[in-house]
C-alpha atoms as a PDB file:
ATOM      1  CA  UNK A   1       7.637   2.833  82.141  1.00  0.00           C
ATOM      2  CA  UNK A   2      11.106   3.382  83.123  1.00  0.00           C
ATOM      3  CA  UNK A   3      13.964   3.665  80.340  1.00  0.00           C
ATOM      4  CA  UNK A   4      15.881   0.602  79.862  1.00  0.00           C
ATOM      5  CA  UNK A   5      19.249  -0.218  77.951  1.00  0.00           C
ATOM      6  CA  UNK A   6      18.723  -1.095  74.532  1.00  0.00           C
ATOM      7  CA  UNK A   7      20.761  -3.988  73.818  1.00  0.00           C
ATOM      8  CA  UNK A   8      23.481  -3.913  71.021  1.00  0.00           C
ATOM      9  CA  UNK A   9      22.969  -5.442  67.398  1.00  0.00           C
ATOM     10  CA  UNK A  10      26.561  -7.434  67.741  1.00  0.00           C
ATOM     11  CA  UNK A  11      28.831  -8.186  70.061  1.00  0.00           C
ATOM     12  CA  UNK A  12      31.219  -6.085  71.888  1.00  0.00           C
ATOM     13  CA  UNK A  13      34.226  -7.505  69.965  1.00  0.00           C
ATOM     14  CA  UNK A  14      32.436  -7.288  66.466  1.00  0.00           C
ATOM     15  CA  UNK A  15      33.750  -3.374  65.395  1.00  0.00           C
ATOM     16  CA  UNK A  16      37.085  -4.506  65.993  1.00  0.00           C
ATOM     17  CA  UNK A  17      39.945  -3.327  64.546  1.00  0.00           C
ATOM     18  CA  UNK A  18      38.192   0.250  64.624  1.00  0.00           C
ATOM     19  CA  UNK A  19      36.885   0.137  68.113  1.00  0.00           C
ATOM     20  CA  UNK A  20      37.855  -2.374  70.432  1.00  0.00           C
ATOM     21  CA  UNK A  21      36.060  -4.730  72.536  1.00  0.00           C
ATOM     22  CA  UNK A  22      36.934  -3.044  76.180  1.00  0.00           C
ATOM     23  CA  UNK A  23      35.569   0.132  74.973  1.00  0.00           C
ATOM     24  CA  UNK A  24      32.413  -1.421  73.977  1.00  0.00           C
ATOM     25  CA  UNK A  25      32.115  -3.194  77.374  1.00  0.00           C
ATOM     26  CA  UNK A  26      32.595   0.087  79.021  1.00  0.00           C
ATOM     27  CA  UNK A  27      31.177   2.265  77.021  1.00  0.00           C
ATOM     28  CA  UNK A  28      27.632   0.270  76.756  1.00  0.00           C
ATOM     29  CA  UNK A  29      27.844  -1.500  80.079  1.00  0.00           C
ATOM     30  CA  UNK A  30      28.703   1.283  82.132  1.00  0.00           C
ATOM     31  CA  UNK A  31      28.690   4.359  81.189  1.00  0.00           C
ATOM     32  CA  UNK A  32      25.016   3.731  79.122  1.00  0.00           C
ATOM     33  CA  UNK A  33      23.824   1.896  81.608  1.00  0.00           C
ATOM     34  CA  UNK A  34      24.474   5.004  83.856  1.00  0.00           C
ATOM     35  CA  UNK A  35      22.801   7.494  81.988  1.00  0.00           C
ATOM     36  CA  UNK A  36      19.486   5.060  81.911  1.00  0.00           C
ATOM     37  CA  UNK A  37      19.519   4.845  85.792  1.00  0.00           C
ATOM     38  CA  UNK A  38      20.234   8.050  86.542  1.00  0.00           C
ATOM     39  CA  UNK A  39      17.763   8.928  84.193  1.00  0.00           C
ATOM     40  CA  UNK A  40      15.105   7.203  85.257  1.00  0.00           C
ATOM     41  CA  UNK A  41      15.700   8.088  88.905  1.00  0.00           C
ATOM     42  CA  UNK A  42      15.511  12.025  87.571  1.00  0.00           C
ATOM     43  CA  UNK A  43      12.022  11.138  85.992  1.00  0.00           C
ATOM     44  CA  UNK A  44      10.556   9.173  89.156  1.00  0.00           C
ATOM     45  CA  UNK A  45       7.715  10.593  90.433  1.00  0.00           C
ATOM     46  CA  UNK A  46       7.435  13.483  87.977  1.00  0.00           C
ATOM     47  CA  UNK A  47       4.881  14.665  84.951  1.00  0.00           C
ATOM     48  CA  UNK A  48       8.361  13.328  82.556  1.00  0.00           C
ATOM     49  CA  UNK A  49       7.706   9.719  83.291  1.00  0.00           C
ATOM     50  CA  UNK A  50       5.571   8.931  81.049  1.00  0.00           C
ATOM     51  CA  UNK A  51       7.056  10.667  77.953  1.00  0.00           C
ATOM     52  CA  UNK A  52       9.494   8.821  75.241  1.00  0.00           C
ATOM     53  CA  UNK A  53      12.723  10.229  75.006  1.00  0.00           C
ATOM     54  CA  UNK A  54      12.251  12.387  72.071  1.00  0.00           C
ATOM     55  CA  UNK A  55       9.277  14.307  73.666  1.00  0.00           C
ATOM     56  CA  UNK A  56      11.607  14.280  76.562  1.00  0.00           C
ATOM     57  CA  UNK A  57      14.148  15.758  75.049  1.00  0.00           C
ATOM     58  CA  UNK A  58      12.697  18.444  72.752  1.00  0.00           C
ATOM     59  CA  UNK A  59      10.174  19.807  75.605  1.00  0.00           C
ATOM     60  CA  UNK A  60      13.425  19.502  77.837  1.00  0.00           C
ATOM     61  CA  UNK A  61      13.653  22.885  80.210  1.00  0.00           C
ATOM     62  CA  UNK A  62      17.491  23.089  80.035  1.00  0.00           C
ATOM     63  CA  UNK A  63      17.970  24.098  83.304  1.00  0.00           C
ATOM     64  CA  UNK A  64      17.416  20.839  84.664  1.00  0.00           C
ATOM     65  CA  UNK A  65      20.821  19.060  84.820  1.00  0.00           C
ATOM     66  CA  UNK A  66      20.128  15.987  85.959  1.00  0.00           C
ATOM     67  CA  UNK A  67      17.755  15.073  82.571  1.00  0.00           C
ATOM     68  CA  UNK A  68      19.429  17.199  80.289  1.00  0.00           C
ATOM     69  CA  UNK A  69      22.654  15.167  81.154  1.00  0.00           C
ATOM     70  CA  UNK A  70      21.092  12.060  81.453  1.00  0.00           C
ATOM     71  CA  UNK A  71      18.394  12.306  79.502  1.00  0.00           C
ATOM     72  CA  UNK A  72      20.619  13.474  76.400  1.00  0.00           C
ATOM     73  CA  UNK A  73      23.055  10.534  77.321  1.00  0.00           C
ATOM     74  CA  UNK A  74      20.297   7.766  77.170  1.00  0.00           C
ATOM     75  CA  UNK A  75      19.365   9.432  73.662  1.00  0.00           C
ATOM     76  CA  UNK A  76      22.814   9.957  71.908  1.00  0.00           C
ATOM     77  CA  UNK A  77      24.063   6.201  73.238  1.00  0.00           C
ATOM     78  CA  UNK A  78      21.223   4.954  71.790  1.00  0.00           C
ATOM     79  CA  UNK A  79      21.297   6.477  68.155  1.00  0.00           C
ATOM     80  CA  UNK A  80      25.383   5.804  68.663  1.00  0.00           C
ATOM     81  CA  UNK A  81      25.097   1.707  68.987  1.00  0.00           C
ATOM     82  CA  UNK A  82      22.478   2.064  66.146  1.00  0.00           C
ATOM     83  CA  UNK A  83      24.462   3.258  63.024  1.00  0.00           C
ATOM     84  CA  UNK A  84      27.431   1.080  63.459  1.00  0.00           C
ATOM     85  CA  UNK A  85      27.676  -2.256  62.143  1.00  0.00           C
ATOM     86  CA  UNK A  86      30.460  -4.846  61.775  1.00  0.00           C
ATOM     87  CA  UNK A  87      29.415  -4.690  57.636  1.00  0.00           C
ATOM     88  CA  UNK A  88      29.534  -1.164  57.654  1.00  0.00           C
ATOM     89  CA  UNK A  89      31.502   1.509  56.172  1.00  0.00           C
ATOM     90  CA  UNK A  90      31.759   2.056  52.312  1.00  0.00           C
ATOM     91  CA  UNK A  91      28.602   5.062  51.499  1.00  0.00           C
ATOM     92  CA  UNK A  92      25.385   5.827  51.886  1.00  0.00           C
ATOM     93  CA  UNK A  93      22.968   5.009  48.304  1.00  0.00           C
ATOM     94  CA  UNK A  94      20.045   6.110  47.361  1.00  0.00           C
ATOM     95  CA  UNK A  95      17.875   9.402  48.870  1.00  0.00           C
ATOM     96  CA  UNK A  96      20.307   9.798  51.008  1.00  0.00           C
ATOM     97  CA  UNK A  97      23.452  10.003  48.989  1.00  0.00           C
ATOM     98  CA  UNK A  98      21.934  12.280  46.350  1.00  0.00           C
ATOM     99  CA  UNK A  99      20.700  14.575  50.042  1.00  0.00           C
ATOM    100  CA  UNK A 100      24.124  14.517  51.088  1.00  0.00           C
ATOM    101  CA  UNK A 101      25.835  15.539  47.456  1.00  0.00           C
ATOM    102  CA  UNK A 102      23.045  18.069  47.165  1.00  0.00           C
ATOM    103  CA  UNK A 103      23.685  20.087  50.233  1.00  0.00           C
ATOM    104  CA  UNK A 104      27.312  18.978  50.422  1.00  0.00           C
ATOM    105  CA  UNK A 105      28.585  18.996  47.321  1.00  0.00           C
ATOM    106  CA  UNK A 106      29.640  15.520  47.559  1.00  0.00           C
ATOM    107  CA  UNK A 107      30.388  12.961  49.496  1.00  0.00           C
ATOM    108  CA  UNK A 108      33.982  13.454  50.877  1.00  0.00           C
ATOM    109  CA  UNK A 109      32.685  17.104  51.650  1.00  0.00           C
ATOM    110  CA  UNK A 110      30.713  15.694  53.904  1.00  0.00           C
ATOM    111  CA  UNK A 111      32.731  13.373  55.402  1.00  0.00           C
ATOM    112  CA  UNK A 112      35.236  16.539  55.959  1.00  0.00           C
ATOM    113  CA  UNK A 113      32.446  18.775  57.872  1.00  0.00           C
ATOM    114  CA  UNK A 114      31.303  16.244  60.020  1.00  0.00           C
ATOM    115  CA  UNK A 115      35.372  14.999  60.994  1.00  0.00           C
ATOM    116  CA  UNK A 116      36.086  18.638  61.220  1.00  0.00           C
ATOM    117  CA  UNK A 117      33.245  19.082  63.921  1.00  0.00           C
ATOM    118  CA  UNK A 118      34.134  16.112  65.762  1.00  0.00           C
ATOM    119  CA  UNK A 119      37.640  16.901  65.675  1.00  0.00           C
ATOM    120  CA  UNK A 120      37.017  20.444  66.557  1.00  0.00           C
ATOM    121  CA  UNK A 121      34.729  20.284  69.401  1.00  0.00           C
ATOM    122  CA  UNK A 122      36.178  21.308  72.819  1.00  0.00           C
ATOM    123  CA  UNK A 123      36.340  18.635  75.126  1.00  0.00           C
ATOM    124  CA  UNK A 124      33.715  16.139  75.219  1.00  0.00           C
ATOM    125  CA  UNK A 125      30.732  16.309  73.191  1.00  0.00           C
ATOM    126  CA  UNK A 126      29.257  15.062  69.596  1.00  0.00           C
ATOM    127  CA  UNK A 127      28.933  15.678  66.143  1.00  0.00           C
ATOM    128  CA  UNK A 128      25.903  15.353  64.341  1.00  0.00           C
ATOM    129  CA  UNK A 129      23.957  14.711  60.839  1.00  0.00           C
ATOM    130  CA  UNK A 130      21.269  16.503  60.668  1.00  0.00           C
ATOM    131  CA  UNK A 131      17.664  16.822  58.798  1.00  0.00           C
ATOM    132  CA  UNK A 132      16.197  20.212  59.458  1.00  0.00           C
ATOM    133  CA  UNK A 133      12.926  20.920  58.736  1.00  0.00           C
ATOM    134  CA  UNK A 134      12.631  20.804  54.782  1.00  0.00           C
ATOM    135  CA  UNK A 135      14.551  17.783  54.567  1.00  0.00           C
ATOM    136  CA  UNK A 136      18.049  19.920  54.204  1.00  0.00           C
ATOM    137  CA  UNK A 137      20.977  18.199  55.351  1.00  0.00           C
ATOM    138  CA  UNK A 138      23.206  20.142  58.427  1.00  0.00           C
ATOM    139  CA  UNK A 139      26.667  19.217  60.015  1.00  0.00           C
ATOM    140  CA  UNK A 140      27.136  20.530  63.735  1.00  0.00           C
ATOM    141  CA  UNK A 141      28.739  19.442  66.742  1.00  0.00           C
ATOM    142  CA  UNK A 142      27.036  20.138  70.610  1.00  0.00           C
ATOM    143  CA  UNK A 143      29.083  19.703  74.174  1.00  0.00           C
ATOM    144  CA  UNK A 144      28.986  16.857  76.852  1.00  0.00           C
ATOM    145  CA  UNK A 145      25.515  15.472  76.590  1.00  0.00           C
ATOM    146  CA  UNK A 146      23.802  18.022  74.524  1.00  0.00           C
ATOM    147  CA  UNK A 147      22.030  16.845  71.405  1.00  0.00           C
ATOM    148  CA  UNK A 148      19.683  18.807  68.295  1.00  0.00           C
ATOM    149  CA  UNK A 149      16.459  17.699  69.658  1.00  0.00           C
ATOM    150  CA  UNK A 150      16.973  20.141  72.508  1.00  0.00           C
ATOM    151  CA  UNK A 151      15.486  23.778  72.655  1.00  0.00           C
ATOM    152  CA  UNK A 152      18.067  26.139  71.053  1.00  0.00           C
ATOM    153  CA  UNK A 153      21.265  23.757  70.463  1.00  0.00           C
ATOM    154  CA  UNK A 154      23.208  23.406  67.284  1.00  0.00           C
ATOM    155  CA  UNK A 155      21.312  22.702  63.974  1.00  0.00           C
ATOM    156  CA  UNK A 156      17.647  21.890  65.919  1.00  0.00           C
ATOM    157  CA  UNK A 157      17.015  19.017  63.325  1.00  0.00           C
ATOM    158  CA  UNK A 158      16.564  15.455  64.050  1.00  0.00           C
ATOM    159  CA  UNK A 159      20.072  13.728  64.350  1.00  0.00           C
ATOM    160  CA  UNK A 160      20.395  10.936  61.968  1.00  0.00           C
ATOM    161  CA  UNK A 161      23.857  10.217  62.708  1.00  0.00           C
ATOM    162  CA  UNK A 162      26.167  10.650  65.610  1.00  0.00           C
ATOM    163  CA  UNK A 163      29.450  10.420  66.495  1.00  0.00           C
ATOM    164  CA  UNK A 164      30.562  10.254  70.682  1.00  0.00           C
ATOM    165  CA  UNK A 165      33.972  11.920  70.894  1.00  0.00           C
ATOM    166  CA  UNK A 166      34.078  11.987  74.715  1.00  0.00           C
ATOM    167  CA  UNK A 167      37.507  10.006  75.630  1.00  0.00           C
ATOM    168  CA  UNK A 168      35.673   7.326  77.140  1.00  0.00           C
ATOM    169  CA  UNK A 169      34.888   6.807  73.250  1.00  0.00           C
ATOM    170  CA  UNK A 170      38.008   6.293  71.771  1.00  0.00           C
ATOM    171  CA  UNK A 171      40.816   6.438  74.460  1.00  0.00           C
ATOM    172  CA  UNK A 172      42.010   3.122  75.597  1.00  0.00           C
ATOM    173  CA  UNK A 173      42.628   2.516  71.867  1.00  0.00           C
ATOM    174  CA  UNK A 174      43.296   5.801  70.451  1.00  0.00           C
ATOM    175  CA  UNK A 175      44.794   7.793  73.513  1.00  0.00           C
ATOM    176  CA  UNK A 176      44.878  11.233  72.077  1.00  0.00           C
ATOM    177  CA  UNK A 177      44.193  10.426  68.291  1.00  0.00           C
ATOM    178  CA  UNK A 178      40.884  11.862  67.889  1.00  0.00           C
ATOM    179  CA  UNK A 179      41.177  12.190  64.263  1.00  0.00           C
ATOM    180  CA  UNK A 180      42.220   8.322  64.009  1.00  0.00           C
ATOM    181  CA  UNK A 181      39.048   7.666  65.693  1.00  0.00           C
ATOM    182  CA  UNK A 182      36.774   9.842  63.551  1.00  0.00           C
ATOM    183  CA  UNK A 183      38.794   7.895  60.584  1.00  0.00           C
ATOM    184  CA  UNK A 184      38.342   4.424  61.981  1.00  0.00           C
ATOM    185  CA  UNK A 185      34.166   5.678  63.215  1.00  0.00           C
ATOM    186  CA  UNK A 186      33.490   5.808  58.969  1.00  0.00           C
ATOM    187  CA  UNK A 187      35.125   2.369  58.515  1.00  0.00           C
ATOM    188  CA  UNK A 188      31.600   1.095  60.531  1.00  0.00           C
ATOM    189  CA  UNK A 189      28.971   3.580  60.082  1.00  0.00           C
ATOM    190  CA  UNK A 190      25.836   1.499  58.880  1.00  0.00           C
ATOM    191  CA  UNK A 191      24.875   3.597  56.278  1.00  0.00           C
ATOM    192  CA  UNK A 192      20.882   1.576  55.817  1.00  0.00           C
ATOM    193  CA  UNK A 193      20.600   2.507  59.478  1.00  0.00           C
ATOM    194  CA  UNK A 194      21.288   6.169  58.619  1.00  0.00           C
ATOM    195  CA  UNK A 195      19.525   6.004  55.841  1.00  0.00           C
ATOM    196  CA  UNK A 196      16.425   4.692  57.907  1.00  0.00           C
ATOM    197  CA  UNK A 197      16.663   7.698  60.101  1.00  0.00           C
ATOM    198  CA  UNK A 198      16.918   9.635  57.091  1.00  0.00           C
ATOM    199  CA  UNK A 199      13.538   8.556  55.489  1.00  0.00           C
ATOM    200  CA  UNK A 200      12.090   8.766  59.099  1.00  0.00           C
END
């Protein structure tokens, strides 16, 4: 079956203040919906089409552009949508807060590494939570499209949380302010959703 566009949880105005209601029309309506058709035209035909997008992505030979690209934008857009929420923000509880003050130290270390990665990374890209095998929490950040679940990028854990910081993101509100961004992404991040991924 081909991919399709996962709809969003809220509407397009609902993270306002922190990210505005044009981005979200854009961001989901186009430049998701992009990545799904050009995905599924890059799996048409082929032994890929009938594998879900994790398999997909961590048997992914990275040579191939056109799914790697595509393939890793379908994936990250759709983890993205999930862990914001117009009641999110405050922190995470439970098996997931005492993960992230075990191999952080605490919380607000955390939230440092992963704004420092998203801050930091060149250009367009990501920044990531990760579980690696073990259940150890890891912080890294991966270019354009690129995600963990791929052969031989970043942490190779399971993302459980994701931030976009392409422009497209963040720039009709933000312009240039990454870090404003990055500040305003933790005033929605929906912490159950992360910790679902985490006990996943």
């Amino acid at each position: 079956m081909p991919f399709e566009l996962p709809q969003l949880d809220y509407p397009h105005d609902a993270l306002e203040p922190h990210i505005d209601q044009k981005t979200m029309e854009i961001h989901h309506g186009k430049h998701h919906a992009g990545y799904t058709a050009k995905l599924n035209a890059a799996i048409e035909g082929t032994d890929h089409s009938d594998k879900s997008i994790n398999e997909l992505m961590s048997s992914l030979d990275m040579s191939n552009g056109a799914i790697r690209n595509n393939g890793g934008g379908f994936y990250n857009h759709s983890l993205f949508w999930k862990v914001m929420s117009p009641n999110g923000g405050g922190l995470p509880s439970g098996s997931l807060a005492n993960a992230i003050d075990r191999d952080f130290g605490s919380f607000d270390s955390f939230k440092d590494a992963f704004s420092k990665a998203a801050a930091t990374q060149f250009g367009s890209g990501w920044a990531w939570l990760c579980v690696l095998d073990g259940g150890k929490l890891e912080v890294c950040s991966t270019p354009n499209q690129d995600n963990p679940l791929m052969p031989g990028v970043a942490c190779g854990g399971t993302p459980i949380l994701g931030i976009d910081v392409w422009e497209h993101a963040y720039y009709l509100n933000y312009q240039n302010r990454r870090p404003d961004y990055i500040e305003a992404f933790f005033k929605v991040v929906n912490w159950d959703q992360v910790q679902e991924n985490y006990d996943q």
